[in-house]
PDB file of N, CA and C in Angstrom:
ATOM      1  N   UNK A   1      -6.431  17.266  28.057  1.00  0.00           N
ATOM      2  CA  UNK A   1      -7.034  18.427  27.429  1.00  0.00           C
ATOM      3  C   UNK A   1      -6.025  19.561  27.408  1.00  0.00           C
ATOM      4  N   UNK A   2      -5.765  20.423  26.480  1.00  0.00           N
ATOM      5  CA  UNK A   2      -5.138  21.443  25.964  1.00  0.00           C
ATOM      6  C   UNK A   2      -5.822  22.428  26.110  1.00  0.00           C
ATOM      7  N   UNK A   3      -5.048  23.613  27.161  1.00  0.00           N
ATOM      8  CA  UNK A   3      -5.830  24.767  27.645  1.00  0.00           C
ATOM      9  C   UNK A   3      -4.732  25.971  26.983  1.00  0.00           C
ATOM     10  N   UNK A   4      -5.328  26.916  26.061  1.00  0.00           N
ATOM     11  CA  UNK A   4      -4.417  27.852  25.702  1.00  0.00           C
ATOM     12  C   UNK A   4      -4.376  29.329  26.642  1.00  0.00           C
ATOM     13  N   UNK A   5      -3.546  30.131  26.766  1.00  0.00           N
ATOM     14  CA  UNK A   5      -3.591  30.248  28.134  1.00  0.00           C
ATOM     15  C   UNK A   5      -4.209  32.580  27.164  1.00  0.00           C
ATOM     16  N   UNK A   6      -4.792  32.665  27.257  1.00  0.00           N
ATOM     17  CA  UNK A   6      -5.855  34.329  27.052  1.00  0.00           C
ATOM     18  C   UNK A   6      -5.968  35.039  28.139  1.00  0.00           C
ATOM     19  N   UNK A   7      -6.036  36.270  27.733  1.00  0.00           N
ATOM     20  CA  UNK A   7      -6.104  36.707  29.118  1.00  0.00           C
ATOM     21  C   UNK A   7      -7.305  36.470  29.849  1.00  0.00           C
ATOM     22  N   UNK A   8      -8.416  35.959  29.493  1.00  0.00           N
ATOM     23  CA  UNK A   8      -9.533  35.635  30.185  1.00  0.00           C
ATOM     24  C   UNK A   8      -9.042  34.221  31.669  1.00  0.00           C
ATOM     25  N   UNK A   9      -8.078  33.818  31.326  1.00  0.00           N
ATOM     26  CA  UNK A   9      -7.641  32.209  31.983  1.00  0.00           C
ATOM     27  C   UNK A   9      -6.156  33.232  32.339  1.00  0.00           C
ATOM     28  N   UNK A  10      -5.680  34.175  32.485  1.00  0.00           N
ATOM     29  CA  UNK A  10      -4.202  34.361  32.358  1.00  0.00           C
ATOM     30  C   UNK A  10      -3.909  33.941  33.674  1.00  0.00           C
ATOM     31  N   UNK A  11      -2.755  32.882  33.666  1.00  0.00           N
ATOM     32  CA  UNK A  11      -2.293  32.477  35.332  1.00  0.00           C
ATOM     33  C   UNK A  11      -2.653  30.863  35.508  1.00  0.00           C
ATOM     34  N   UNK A  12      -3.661  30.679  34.222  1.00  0.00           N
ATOM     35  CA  UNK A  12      -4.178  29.004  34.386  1.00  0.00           C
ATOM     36  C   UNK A  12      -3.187  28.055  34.213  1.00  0.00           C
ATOM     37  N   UNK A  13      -3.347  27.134  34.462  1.00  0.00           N
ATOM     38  CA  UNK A  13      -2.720  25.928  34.331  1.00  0.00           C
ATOM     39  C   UNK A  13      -2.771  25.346  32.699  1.00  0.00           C
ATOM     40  N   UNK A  14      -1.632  25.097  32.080  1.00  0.00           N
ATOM     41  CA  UNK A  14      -1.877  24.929  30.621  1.00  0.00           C
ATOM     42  C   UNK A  14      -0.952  23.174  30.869  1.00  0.00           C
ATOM     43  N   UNK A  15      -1.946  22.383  30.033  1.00  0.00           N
ATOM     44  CA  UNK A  15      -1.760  20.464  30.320  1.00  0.00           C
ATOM     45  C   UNK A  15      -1.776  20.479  29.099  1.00  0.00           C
ATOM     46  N   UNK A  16      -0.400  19.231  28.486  1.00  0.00           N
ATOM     47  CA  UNK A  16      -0.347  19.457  27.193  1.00  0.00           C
ATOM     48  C   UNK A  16      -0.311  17.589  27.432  1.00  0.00           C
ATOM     49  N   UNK A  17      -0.762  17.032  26.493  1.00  0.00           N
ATOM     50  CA  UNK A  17      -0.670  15.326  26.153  1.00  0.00           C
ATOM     51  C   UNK A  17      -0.095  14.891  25.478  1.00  0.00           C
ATOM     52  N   UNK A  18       0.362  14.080  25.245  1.00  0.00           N
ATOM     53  CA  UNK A  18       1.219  13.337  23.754  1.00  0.00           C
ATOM     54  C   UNK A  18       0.432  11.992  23.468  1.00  0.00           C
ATOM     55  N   UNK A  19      -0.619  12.086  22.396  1.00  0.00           N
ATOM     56  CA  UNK A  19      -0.888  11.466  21.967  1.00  0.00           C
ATOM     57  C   UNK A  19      -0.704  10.462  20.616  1.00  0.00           C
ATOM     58  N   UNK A  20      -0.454   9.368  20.825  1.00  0.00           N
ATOM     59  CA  UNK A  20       0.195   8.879  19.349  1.00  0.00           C
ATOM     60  C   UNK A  20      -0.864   8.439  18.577  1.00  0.00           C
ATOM     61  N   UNK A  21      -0.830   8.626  17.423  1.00  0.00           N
ATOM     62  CA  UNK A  21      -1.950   8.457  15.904  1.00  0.00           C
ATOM     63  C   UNK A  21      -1.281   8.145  14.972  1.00  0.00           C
ATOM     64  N   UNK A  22      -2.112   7.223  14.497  1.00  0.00           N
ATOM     65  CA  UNK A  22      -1.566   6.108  13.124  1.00  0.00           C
ATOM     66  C   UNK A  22      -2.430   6.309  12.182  1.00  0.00           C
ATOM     67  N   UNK A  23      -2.028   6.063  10.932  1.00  0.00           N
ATOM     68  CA  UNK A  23      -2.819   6.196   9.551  1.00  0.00           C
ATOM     69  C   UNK A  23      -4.119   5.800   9.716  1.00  0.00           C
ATOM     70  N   UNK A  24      -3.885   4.526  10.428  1.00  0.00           N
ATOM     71  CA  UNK A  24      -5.184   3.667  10.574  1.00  0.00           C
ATOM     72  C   UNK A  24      -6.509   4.553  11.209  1.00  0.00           C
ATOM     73  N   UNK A  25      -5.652   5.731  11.990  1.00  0.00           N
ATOM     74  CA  UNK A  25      -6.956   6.199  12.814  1.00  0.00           C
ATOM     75  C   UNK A  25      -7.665   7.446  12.218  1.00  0.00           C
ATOM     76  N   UNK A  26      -7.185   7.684  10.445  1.00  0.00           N
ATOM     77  CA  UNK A  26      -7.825   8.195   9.366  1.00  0.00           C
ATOM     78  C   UNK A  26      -8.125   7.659   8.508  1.00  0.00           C
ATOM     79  N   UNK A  27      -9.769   8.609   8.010  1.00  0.00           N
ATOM     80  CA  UNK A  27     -10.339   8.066   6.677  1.00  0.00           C
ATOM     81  C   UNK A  27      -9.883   8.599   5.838  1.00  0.00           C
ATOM     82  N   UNK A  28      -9.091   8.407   4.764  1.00  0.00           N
ATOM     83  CA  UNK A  28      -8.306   9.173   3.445  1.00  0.00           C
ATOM     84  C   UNK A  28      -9.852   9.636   2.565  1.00  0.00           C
ATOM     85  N   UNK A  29     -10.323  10.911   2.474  1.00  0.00           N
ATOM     86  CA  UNK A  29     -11.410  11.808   1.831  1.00  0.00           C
ATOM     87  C   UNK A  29     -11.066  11.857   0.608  1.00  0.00           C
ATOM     88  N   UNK A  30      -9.936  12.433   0.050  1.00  0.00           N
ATOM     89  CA  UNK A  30      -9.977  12.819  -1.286  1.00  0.00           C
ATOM     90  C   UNK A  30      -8.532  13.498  -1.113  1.00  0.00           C
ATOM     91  N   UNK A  31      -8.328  13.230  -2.350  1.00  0.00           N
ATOM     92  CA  UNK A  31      -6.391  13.601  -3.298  1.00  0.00           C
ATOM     93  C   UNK A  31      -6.734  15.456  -3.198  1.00  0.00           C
ATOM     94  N   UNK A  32      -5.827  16.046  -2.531  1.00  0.00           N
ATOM     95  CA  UNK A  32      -5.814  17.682  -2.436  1.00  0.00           C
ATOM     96  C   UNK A  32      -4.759  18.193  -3.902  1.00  0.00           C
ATOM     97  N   UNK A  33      -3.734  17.329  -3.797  1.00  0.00           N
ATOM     98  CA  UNK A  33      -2.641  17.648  -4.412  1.00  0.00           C
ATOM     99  C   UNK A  33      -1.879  16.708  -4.706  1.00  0.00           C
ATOM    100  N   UNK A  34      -0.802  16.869  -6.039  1.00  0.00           N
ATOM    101  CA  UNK A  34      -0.057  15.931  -5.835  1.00  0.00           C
ATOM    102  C   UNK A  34       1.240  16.525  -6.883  1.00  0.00           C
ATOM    103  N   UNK A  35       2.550  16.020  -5.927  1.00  0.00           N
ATOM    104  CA  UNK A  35       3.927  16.748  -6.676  1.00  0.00           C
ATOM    105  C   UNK A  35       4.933  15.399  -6.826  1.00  0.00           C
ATOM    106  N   UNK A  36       6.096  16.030  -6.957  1.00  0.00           N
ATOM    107  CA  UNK A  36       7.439  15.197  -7.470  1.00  0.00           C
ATOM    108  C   UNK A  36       7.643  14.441  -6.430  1.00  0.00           C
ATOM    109  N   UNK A  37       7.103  14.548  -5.186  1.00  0.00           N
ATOM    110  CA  UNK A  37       7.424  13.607  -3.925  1.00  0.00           C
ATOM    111  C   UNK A  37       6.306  12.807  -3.209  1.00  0.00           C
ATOM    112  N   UNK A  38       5.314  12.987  -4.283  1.00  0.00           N
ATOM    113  CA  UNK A  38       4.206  12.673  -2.840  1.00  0.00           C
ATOM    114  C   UNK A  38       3.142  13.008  -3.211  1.00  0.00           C
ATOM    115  N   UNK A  39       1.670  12.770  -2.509  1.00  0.00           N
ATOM    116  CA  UNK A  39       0.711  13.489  -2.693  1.00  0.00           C
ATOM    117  C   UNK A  39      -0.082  14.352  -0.964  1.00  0.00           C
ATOM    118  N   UNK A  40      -1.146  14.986  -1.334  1.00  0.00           N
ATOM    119  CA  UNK A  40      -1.385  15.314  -0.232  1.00  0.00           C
ATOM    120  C   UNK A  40      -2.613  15.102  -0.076  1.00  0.00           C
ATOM    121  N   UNK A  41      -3.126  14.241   1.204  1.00  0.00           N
ATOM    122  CA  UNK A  41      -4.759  13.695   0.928  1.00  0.00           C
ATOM    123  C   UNK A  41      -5.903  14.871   2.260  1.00  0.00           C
ATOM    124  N   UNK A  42      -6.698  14.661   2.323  1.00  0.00           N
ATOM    125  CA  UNK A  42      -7.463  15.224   3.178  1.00  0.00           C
ATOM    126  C   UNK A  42      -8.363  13.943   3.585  1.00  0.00           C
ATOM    127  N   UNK A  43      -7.771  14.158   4.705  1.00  0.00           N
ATOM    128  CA  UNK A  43      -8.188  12.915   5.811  1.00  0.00           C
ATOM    129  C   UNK A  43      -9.351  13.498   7.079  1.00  0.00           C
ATOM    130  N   UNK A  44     -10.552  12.339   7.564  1.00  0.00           N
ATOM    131  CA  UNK A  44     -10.907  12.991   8.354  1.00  0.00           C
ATOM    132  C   UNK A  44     -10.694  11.542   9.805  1.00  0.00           C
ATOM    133  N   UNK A  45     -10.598  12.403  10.433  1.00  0.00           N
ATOM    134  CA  UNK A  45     -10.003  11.466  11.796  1.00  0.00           C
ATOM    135  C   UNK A  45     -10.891  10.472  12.293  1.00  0.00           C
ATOM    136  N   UNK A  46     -11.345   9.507  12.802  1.00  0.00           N
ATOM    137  CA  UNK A  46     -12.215   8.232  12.691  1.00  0.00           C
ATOM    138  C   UNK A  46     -12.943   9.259  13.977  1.00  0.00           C
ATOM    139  N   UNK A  47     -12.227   9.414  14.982  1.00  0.00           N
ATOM    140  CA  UNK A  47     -12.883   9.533  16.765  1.00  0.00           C
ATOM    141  C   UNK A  47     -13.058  10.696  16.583  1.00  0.00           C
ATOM    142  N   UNK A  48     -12.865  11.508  16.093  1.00  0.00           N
ATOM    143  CA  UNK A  48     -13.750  13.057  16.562  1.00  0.00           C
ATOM    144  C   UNK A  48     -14.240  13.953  15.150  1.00  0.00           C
ATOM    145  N   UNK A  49     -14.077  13.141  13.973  1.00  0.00           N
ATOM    146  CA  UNK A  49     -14.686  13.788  13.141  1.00  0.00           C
ATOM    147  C   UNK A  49     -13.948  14.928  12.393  1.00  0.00           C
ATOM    148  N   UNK A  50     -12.503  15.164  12.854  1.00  0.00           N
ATOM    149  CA  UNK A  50     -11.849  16.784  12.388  1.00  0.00           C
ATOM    150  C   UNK A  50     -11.622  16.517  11.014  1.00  0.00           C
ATOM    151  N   UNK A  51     -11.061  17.265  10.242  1.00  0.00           N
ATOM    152  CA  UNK A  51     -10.525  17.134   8.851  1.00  0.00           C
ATOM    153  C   UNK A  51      -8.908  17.468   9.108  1.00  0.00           C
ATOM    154  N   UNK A  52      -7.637  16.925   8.270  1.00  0.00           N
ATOM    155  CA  UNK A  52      -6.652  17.270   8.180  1.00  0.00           C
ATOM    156  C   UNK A  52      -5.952  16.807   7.248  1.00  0.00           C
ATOM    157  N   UNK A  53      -5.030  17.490   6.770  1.00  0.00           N
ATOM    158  CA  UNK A  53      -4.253  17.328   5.866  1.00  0.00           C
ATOM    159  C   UNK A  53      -3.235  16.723   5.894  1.00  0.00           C
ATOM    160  N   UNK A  54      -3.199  15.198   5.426  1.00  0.00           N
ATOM    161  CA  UNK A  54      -1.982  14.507   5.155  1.00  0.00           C
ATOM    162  C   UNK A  54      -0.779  14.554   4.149  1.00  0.00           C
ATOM    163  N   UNK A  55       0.733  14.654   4.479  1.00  0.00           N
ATOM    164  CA  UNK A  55       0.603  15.217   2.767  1.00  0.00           C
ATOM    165  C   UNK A  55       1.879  13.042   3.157  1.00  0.00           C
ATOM    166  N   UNK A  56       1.670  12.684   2.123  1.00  0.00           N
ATOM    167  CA  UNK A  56       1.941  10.974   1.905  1.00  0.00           C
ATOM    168  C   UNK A  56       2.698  11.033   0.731  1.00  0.00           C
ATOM    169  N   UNK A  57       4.740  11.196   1.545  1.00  0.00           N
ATOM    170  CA  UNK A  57       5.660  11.045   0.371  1.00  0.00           C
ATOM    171  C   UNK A  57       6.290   9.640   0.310  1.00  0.00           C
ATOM    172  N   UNK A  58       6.734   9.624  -0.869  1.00  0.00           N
ATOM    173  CA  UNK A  58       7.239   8.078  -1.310  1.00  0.00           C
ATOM    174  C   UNK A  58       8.615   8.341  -1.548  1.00  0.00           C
ATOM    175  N   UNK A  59       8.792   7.557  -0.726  1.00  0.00           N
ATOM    176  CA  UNK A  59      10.368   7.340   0.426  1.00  0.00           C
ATOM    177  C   UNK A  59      11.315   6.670  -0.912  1.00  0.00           C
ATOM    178  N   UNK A  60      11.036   6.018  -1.995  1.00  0.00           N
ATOM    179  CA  UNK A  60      11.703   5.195  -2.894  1.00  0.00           C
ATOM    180  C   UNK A  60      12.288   7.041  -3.631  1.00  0.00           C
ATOM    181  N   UNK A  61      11.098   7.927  -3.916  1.00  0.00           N
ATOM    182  CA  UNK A  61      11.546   9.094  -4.761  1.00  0.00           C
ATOM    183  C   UNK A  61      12.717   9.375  -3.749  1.00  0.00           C
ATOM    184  N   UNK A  62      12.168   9.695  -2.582  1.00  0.00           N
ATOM    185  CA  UNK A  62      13.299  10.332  -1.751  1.00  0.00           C
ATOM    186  C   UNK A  62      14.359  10.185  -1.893  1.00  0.00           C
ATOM    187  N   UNK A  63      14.823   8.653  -1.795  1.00  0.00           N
ATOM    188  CA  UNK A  63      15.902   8.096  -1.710  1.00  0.00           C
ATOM    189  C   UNK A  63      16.519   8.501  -2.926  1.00  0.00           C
ATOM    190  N   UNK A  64      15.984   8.217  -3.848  1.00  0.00           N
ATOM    191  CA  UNK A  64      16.461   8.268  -5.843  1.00  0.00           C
ATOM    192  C   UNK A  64      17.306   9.385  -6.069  1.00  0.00           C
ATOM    193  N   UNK A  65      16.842  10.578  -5.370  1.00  0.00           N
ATOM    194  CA  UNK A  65      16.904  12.035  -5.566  1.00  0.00           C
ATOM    195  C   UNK A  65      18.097  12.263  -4.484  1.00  0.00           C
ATOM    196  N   UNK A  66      18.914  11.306  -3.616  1.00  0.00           N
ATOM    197  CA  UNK A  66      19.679  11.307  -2.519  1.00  0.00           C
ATOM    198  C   UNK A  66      19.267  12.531  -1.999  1.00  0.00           C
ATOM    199  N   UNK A  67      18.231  12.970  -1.299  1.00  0.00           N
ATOM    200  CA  UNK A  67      17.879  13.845  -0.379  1.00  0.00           C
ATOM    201  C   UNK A  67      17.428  13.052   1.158  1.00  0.00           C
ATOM    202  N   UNK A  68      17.834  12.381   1.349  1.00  0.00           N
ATOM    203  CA  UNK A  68      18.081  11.364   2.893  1.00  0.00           C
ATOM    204  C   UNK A  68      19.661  11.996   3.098  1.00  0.00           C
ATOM    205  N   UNK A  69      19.604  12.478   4.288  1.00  0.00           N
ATOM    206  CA  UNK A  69      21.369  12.104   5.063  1.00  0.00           C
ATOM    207  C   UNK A  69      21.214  11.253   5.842  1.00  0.00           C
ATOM    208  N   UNK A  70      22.573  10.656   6.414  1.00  0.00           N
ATOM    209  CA  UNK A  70      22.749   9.631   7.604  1.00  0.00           C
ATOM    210  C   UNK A  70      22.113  10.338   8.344  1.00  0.00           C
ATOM    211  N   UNK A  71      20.991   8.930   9.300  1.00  0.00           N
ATOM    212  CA  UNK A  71      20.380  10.064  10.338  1.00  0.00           C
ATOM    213  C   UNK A  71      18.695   9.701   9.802  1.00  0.00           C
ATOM    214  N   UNK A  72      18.507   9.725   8.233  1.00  0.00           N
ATOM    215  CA  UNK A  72      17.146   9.824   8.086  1.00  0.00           C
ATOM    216  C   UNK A  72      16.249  11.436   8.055  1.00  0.00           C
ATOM    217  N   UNK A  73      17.367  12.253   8.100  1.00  0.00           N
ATOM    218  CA  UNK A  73      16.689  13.284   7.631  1.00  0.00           C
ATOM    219  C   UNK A  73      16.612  13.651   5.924  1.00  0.00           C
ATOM    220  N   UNK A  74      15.837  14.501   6.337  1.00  0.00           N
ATOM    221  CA  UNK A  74      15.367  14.776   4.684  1.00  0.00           C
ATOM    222  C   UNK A  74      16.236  16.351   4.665  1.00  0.00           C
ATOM    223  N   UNK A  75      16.753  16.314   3.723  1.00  0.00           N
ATOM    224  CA  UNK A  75      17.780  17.450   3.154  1.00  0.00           C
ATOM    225  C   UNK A  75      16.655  18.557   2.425  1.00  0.00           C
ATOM    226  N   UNK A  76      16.877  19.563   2.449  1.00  0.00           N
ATOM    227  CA  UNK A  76      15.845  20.525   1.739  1.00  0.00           C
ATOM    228  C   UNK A  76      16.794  21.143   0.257  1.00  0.00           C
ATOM    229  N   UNK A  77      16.326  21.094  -0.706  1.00  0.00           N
ATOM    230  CA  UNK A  77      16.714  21.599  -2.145  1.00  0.00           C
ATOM    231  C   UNK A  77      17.169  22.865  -1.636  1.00  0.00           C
ATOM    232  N   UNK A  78      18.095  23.377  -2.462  1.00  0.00           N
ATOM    233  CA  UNK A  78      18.303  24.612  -2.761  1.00  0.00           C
ATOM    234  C   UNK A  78      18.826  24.620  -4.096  1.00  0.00           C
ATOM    235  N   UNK A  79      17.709  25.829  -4.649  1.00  0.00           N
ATOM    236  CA  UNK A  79      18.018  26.289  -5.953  1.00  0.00           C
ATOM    237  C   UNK A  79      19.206  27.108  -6.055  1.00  0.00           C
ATOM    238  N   UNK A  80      19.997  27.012  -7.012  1.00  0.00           N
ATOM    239  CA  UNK A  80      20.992  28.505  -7.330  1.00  0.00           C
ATOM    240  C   UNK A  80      20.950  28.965  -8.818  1.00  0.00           C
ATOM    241  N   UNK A  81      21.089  30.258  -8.864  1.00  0.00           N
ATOM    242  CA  UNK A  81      20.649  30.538 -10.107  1.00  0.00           C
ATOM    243  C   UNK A  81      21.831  31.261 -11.207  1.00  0.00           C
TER     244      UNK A  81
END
């Protein structure tokens, strides 16, 4: 459990978890958006019911557009004008 620390608690003990989550452990709701890389779905989580926003890019555009560096990061555009 995740305790944020206010002054009502100031001095508490704040426990943080690392929990791992897979696609599988969302229901895909409905298409929010969708661009040159991807779309973005609104998912709601199977075990507690939350809503969140997935945004689900396609790694083939990525690649096309050489915005991957060695490494597997994703390079960010910059416009110049």
């Amino acid at each position: 459990m995740c305790e944020m620390e206010t002054p009502a608690n100031k001095g508490s003990v704040v426990i943080k978890q690392t929990v791992k989550v897979k696609i599988t452990d969302f229901e895909i709701v409905k298409a929010l958006g969708k661009g040159a890389y991807g779309k973005v779905c609104l998912a709601r989580k199977k075990t507690s019911g939350d809503y969140f926003a997935i945004k689900i890019i396609d790694k083939a555009k990525i690649v096309s557009f050489r915005m991957v560096q060695p490494g597997g990061r994703t390079r960010r555009m910059r416009q110049t004008t």
